[in-house]
PDB file of N, CA and C in Angstrom:
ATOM      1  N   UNK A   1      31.710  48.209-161.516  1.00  0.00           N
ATOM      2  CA  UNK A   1      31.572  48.134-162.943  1.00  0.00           C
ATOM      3  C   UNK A   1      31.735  46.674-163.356  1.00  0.00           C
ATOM      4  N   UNK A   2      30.784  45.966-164.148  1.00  0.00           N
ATOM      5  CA  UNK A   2      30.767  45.088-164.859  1.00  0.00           C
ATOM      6  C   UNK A   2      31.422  45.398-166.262  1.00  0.00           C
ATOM      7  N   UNK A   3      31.699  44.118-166.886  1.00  0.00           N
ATOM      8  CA  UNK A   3      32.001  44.295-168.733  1.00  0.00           C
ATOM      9  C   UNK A   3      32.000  42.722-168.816  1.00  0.00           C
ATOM     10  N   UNK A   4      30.924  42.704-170.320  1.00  0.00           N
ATOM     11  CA  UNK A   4      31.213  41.017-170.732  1.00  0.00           C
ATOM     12  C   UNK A   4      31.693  41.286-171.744  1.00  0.00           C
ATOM     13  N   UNK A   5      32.632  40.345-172.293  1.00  0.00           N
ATOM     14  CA  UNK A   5      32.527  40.726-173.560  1.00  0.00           C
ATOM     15  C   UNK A   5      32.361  38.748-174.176  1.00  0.00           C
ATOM     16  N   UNK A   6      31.790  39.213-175.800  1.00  0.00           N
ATOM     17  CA  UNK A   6      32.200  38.395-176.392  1.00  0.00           C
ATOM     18  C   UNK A   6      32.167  38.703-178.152  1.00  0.00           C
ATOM     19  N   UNK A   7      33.056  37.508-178.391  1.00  0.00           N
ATOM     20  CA  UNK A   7      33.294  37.465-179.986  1.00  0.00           C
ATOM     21  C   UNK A   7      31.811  37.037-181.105  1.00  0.00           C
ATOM     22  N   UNK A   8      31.901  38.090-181.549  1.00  0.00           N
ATOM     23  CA  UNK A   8      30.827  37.770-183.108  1.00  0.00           C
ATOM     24  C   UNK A   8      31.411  37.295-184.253  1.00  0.00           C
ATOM     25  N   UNK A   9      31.638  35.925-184.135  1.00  0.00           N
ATOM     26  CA  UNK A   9      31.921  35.259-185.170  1.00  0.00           C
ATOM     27  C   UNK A   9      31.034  35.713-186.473  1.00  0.00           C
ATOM     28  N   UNK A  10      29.736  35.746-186.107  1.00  0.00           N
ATOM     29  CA  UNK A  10      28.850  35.948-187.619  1.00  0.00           C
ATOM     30  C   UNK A  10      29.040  37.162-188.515  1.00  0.00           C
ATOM     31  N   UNK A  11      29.670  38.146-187.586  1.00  0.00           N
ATOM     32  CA  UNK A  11      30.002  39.516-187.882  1.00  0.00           C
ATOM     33  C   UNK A  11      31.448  39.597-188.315  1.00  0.00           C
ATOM     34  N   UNK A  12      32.490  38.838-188.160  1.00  0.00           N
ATOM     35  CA  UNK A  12      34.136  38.746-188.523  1.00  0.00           C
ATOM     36  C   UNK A  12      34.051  38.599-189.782  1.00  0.00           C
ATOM     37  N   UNK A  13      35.224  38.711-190.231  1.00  0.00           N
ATOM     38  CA  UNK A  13      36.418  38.434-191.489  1.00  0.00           C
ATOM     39  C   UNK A  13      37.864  37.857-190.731  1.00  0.00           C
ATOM     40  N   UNK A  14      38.482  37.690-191.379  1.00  0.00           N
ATOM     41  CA  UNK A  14      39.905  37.425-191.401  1.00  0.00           C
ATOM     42  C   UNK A  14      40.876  38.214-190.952  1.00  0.00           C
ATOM     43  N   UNK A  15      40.646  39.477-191.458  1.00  0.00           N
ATOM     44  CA  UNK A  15      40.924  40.881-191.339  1.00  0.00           C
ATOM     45  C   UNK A  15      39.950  41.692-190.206  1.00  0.00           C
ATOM     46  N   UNK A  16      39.141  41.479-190.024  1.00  0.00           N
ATOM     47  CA  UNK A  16      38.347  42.139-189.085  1.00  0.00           C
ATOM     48  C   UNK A  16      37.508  41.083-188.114  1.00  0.00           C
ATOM     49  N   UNK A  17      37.910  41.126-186.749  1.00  0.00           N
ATOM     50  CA  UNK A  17      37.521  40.441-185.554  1.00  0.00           C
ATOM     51  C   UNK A  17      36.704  41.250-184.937  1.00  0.00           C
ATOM     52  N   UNK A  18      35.320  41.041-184.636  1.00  0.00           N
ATOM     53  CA  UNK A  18      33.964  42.074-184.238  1.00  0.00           C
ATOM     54  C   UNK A  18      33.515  41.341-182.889  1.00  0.00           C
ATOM     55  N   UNK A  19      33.953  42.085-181.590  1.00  0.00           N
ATOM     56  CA  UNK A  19      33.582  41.459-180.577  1.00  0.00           C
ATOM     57  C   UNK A  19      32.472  43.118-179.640  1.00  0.00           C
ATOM     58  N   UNK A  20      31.267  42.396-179.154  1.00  0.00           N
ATOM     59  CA  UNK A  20      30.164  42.890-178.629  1.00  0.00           C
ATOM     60  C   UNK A  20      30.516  42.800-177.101  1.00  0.00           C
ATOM     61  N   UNK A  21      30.151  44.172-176.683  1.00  0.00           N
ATOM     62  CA  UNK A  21      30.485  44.470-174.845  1.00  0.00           C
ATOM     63  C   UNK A  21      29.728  45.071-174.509  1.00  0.00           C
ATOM     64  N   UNK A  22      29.561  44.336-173.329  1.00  0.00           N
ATOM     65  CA  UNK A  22      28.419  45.087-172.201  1.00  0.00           C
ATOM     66  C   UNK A  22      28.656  45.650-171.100  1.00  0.00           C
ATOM     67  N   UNK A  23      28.863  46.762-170.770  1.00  0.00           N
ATOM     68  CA  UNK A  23      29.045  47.019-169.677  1.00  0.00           C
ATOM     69  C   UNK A  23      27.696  48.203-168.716  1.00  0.00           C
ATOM     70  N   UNK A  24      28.145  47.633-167.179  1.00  0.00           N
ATOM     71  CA  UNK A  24      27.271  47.756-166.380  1.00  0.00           C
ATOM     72  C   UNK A  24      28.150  48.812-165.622  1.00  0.00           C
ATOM     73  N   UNK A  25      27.718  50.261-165.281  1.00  0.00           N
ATOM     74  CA  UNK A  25      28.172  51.089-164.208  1.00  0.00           C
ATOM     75  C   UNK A  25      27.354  51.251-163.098  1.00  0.00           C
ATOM     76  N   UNK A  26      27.950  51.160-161.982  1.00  0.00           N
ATOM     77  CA  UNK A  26      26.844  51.194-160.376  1.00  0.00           C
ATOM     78  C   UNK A  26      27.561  52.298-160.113  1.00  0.00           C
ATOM     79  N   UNK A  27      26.964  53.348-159.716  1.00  0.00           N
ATOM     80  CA  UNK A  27      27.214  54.640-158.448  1.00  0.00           C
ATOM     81  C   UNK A  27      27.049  54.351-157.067  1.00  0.00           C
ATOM     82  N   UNK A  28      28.228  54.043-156.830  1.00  0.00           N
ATOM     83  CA  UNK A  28      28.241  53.816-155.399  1.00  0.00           C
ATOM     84  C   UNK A  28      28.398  54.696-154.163  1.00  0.00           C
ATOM     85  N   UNK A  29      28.204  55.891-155.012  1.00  0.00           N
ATOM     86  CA  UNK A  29      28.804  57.262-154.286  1.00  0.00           C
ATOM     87  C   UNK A  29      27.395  57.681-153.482  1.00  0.00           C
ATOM     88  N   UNK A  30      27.333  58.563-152.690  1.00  0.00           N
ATOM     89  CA  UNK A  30      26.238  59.075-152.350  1.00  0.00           C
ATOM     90  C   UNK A  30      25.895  60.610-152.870  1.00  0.00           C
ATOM     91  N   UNK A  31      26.314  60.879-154.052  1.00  0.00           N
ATOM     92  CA  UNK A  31      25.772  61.815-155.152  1.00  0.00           C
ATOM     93  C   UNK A  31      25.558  61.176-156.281  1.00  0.00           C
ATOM     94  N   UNK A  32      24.742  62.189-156.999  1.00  0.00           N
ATOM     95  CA  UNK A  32      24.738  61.920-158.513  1.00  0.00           C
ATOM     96  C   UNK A  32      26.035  61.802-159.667  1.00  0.00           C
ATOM     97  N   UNK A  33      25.820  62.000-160.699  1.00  0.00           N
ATOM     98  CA  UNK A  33      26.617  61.395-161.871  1.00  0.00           C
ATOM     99  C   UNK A  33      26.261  61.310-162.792  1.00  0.00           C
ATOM    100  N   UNK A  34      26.756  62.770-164.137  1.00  0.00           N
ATOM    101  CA  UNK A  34      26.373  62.647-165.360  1.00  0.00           C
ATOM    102  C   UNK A  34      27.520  61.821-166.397  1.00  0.00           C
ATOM    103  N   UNK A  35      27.160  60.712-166.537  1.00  0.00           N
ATOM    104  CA  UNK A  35      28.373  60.380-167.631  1.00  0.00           C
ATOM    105  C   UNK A  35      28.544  61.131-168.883  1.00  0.00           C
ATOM    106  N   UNK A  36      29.533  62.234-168.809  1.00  0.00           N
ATOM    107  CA  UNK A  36      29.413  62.984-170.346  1.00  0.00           C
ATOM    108  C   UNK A  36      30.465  62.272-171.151  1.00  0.00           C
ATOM    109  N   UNK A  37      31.535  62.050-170.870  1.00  0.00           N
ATOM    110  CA  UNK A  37      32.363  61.246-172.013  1.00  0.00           C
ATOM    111  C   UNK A  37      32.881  59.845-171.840  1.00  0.00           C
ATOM    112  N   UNK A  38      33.478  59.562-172.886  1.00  0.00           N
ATOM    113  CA  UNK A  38      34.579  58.491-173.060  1.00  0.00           C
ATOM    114  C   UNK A  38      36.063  58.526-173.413  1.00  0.00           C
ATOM    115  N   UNK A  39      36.492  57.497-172.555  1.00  0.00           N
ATOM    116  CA  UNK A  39      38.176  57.379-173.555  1.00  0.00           C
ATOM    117  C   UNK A  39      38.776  56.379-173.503  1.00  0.00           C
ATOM    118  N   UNK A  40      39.047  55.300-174.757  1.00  0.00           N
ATOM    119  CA  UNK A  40      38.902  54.244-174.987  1.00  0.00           C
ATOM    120  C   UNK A  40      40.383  54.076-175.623  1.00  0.00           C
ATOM    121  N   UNK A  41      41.749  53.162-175.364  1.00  0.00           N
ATOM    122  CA  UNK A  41      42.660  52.686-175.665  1.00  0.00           C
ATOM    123  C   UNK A  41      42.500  51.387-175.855  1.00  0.00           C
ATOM    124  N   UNK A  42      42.669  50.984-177.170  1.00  0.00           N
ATOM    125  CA  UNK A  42      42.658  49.746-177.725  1.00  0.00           C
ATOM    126  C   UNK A  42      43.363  49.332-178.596  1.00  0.00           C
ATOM    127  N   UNK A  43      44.013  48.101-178.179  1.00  0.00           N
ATOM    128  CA  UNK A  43      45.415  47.498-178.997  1.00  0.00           C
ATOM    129  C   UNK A  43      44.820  46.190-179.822  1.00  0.00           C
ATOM    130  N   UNK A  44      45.599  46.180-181.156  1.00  0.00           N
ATOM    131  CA  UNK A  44      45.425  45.075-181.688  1.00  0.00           C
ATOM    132  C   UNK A  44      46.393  43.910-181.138  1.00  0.00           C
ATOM    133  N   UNK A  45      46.515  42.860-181.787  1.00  0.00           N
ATOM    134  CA  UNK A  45      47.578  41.299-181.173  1.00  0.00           C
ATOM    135  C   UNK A  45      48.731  42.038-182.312  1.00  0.00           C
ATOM    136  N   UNK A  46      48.794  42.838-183.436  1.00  0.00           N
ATOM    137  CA  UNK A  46      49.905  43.435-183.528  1.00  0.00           C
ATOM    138  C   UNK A  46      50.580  44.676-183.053  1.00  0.00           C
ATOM    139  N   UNK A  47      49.978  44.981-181.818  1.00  0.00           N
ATOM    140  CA  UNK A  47      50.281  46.176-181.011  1.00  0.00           C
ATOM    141  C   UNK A  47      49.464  47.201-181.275  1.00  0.00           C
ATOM    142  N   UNK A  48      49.153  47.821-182.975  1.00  0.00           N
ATOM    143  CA  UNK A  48      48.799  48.829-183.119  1.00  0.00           C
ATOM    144  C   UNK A  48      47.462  49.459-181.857  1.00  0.00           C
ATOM    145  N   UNK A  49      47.431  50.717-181.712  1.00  0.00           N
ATOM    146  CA  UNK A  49      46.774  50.953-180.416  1.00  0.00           C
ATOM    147  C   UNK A  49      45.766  52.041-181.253  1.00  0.00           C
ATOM    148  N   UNK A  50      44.452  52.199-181.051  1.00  0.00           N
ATOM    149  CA  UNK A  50      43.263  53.139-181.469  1.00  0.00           C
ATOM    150  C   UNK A  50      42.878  53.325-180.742  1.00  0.00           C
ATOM    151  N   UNK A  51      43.175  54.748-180.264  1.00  0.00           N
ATOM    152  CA  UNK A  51      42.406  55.598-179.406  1.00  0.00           C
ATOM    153  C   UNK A  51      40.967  56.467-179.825  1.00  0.00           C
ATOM    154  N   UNK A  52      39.946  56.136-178.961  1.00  0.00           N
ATOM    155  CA  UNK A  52      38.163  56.428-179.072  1.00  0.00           C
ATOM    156  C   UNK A  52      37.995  57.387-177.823  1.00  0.00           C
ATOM    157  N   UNK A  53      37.923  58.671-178.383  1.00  0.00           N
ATOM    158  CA  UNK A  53      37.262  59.417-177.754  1.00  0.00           C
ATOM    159  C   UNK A  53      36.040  60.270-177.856  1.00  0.00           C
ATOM    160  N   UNK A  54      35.313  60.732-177.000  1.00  0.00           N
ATOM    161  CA  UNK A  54      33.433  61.036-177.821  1.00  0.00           C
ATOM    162  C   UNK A  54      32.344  61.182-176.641  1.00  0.00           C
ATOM    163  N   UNK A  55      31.818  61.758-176.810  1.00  0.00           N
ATOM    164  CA  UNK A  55      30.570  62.363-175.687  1.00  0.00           C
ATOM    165  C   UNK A  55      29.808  61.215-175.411  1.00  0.00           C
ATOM    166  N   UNK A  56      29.397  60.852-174.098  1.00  0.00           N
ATOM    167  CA  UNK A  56      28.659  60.247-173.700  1.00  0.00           C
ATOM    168  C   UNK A  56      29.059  58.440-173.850  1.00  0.00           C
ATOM    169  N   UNK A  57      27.828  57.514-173.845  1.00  0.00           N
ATOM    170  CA  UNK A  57      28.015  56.343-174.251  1.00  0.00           C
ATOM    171  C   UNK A  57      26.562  55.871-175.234  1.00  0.00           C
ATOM    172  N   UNK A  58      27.014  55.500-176.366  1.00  0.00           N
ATOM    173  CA  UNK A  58      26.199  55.205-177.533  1.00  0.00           C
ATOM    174  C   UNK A  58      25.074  56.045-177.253  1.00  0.00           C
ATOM    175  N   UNK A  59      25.121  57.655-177.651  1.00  0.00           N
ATOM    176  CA  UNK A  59      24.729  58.543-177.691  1.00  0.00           C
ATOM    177  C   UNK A  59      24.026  58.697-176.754  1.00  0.00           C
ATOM    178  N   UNK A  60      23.686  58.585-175.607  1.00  0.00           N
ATOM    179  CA  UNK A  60      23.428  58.788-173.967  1.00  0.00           C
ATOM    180  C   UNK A  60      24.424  59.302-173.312  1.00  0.00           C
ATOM    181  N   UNK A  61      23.779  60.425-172.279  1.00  0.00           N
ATOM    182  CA  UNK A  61      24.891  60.812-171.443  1.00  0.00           C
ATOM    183  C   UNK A  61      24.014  60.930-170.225  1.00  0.00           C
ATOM    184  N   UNK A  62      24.052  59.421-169.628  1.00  0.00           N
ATOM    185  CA  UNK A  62      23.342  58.750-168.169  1.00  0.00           C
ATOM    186  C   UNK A  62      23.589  59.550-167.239  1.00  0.00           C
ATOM    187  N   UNK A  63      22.348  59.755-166.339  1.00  0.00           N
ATOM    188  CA  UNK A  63      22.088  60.362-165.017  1.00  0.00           C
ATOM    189  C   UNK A  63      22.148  59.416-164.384  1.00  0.00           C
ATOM    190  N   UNK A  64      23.359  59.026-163.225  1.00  0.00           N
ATOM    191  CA  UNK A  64      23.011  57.981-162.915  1.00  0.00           C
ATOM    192  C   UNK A  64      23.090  58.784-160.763  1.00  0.00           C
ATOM    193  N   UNK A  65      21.944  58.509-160.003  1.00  0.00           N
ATOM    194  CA  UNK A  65      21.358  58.687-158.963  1.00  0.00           C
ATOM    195  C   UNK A  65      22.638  57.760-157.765  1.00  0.00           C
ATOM    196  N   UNK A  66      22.374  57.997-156.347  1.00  0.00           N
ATOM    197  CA  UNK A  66      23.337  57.187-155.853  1.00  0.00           C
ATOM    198  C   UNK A  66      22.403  56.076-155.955  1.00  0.00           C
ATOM    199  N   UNK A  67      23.224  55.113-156.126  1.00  0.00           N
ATOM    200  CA  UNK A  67      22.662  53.230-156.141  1.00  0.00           C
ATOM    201  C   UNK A  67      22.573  53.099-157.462  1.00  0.00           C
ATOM    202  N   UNK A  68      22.418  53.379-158.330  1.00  0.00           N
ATOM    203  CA  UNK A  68      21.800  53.293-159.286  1.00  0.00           C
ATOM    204  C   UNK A  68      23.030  53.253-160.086  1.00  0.00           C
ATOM    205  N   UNK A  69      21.936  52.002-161.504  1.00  0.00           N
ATOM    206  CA  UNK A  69      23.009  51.036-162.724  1.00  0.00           C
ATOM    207  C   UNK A  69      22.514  52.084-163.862  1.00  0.00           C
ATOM    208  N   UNK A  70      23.990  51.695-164.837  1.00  0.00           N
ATOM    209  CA  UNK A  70      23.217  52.335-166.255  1.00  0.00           C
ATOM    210  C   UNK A  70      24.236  50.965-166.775  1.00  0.00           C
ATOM    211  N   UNK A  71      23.498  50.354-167.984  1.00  0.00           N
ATOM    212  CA  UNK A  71      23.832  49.167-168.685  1.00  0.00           C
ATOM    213  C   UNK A  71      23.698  49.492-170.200  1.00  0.00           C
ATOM    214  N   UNK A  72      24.664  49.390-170.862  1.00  0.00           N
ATOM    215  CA  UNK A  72      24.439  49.494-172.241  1.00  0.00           C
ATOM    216  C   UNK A  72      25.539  48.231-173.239  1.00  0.00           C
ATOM    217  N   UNK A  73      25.334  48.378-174.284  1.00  0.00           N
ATOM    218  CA  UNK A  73      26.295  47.730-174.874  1.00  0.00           C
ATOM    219  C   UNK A  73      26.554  48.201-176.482  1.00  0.00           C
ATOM    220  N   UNK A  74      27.847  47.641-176.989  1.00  0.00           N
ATOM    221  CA  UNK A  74      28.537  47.758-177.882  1.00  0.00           C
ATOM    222  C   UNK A  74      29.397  47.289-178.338  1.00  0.00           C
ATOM    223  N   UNK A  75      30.240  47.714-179.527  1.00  0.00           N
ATOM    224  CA  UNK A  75      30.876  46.887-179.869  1.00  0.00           C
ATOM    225  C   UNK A  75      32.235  47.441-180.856  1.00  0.00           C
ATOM    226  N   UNK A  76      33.279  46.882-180.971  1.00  0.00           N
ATOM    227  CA  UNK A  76      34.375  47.141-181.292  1.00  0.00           C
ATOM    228  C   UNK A  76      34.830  46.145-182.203  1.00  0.00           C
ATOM    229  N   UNK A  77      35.378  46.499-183.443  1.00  0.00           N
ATOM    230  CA  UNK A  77      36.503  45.975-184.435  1.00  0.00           C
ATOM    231  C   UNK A  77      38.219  45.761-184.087  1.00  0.00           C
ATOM    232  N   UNK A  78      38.672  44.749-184.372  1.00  0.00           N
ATOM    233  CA  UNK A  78      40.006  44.697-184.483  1.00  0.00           C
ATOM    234  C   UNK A  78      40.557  43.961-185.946  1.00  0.00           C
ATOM    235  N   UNK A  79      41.618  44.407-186.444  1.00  0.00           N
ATOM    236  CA  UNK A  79      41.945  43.873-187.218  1.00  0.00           C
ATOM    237  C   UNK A  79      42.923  42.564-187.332  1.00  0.00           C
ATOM    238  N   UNK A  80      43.112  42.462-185.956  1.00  0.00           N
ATOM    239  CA  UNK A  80      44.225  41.394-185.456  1.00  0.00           C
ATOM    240  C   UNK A  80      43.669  40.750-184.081  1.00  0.00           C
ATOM    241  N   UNK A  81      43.223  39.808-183.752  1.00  0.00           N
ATOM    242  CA  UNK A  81      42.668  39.297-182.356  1.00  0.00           C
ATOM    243  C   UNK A  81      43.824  38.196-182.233  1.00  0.00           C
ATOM    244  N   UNK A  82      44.643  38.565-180.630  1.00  0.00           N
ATOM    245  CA  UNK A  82      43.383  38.920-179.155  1.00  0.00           C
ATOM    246  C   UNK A  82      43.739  40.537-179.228  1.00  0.00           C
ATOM    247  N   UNK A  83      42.912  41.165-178.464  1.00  0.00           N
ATOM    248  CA  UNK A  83      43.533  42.186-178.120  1.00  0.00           C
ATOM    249  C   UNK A  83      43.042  43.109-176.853  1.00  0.00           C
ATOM    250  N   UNK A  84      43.125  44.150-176.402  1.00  0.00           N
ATOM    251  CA  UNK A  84      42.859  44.715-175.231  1.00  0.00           C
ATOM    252  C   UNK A  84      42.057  46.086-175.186  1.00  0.00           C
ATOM    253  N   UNK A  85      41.539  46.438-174.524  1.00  0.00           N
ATOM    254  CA  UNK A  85      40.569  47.449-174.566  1.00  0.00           C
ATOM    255  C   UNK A  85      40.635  48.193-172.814  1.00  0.00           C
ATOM    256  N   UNK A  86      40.816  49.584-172.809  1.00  0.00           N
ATOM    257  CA  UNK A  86      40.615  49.863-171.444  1.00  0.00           C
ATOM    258  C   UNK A  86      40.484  51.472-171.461  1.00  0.00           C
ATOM    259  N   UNK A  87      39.924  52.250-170.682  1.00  0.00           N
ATOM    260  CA  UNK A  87      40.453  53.535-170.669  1.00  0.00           C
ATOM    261  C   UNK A  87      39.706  54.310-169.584  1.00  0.00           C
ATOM    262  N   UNK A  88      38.702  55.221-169.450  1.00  0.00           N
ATOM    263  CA  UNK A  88      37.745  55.827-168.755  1.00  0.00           C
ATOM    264  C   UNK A  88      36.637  56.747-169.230  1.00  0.00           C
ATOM    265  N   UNK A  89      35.887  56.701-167.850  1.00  0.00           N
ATOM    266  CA  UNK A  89      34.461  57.666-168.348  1.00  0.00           C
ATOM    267  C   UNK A  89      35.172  59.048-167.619  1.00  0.00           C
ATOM    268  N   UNK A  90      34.511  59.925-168.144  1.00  0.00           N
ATOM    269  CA  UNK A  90      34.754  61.367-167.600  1.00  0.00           C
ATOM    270  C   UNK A  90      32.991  61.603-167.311  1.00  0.00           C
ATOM    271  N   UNK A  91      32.934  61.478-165.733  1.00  0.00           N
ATOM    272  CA  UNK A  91      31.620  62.102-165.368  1.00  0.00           C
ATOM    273  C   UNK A  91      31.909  63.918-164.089  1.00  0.00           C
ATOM    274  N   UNK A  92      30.725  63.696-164.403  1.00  0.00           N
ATOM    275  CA  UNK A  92      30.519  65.095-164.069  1.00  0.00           C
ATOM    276  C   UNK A  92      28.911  65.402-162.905  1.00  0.00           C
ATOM    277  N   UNK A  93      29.494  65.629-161.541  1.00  0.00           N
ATOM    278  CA  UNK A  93      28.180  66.150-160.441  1.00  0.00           C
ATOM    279  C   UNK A  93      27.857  67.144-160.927  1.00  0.00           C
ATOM    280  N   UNK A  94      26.652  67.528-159.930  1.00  0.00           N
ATOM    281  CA  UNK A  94      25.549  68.661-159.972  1.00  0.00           C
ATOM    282  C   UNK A  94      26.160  69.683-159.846  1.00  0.00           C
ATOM    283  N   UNK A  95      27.548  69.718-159.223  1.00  0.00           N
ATOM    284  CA  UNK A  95      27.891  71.199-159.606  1.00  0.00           C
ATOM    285  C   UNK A  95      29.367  71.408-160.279  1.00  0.00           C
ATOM    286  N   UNK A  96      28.981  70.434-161.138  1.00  0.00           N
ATOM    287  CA  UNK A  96      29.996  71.064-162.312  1.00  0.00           C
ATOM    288  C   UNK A  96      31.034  70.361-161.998  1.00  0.00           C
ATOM    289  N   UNK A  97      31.416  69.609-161.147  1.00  0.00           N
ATOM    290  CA  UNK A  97      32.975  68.815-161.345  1.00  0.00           C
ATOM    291  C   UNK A  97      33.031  67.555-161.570  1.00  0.00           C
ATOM    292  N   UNK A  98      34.001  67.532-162.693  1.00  0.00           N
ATOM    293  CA  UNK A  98      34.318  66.299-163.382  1.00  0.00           C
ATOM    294  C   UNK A  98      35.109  65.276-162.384  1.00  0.00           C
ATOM    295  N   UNK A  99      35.259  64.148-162.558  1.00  0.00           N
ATOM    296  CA  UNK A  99      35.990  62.762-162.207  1.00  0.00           C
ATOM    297  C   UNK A  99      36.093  62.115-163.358  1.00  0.00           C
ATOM    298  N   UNK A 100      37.571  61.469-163.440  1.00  0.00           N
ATOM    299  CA  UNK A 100      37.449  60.010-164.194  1.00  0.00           C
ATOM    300  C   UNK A 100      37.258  59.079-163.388  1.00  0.00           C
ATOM    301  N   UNK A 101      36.110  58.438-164.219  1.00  0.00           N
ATOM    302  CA  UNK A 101      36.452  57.053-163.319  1.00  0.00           C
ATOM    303  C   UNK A 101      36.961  55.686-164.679  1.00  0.00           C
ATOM    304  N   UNK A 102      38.311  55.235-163.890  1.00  0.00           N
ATOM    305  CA  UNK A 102      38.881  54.365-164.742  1.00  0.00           C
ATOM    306  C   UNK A 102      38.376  53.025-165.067  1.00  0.00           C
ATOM    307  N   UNK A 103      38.477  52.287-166.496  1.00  0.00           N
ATOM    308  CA  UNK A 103      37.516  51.310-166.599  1.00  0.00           C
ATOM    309  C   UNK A 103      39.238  50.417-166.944  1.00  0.00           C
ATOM    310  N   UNK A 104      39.425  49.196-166.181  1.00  0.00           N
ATOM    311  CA  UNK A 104      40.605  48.340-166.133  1.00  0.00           C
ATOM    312  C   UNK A 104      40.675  47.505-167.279  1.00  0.00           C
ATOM    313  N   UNK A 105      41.529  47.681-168.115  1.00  0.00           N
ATOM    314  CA  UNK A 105      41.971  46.997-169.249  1.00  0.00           C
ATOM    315  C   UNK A 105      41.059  45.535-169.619  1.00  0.00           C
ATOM    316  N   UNK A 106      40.716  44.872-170.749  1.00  0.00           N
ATOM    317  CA  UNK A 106      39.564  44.109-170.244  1.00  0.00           C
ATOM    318  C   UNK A 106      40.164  43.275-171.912  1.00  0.00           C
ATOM    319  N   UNK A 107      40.456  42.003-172.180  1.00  0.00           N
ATOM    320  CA  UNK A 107      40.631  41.223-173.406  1.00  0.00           C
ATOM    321  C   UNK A 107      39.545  40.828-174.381  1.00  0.00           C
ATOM    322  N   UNK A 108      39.849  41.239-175.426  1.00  0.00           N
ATOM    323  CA  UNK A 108      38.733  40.889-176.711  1.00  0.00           C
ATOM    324  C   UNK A 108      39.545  40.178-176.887  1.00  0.00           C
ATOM    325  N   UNK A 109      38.900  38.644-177.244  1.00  0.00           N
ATOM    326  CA  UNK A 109      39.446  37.227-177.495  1.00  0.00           C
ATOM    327  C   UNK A 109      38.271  36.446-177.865  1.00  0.00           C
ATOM    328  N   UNK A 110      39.060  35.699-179.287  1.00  0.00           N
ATOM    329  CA  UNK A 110      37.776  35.023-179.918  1.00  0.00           C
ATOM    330  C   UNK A 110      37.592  33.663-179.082  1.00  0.00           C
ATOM    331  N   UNK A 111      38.227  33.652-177.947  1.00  0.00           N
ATOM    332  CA  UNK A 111      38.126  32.348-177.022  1.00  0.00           C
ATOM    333  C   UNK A 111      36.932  32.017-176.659  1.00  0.00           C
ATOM    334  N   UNK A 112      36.011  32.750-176.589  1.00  0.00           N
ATOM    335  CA  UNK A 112      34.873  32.555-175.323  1.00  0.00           C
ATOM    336  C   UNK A 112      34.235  34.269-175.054  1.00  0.00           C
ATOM    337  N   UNK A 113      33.424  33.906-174.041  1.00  0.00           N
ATOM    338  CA  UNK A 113      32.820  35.246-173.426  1.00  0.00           C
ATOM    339  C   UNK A 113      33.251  34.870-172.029  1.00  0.00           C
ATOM    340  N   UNK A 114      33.862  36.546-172.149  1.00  0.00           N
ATOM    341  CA  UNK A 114      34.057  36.501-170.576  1.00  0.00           C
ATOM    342  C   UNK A 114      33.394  37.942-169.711  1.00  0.00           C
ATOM    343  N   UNK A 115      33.611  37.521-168.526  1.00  0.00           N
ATOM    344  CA  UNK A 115      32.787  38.711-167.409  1.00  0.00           C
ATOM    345  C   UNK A 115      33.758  39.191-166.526  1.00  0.00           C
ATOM    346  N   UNK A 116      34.068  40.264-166.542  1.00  0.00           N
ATOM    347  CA  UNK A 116      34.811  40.769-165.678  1.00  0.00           C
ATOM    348  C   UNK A 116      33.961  41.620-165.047  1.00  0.00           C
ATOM    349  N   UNK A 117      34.899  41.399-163.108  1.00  0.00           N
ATOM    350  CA  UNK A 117      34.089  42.468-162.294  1.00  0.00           C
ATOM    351  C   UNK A 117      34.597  43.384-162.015  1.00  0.00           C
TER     352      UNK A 117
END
């Protein structure tokens, strides 16, 4: 799994810090993989924490084949920057059983764009 993220200055306020993420999932497994959900823990720089949970990713719920990428992107508000973002996908094989797979805590910071692998 890839994730870039970076800050949209053109899109902020004072009060609201708007940073855009991309992330890249590879199946490295030798089955398939329906991504049906999300679950997203995210802290502001004053702690407060908003939890995002919701079917699929930006209304797709990717078939993803063995080898095979699904890439999308999006984007998240904070009202306080820096802050942190992490949680998991809940996918699901051909016959019906779920996995999380965990996505590692990752910093929204109006510093720069960064890439995590």
């Amino acid at each position: 799994m890839q994730v870039e993220v970076r800050h949209l200055p053109e899109h902020s306020a004072a009060q609201r810090q708007v940073f855009g993420y991309v992330i890249t999932i590879h199946n490295r497994s030798g089955d398939t993989w329906q991504l049906v959900a999300r679950h997203w823990d995210i802290q502001d720089a004053r702690g407060r924490v908003i939890t995002v949970d919701g079917e699929g990713v930006v209304g797709e719920q990717p078939i993803l084949a063995p080898g095979a990428r699904y890439t999308y992107d999006s984007f998240v508000t904070l009202d306080a920057a820096p802050g942190v973002m992490g949680g998991h996908y809940v996918m699901r094989d051909a016959w019906g059983k779920a996995a999380q797979v965990p996505v590692p805590p990752f910093r929204l910071d109006a510093g720069g764009e960064r890439v995590l692998n």
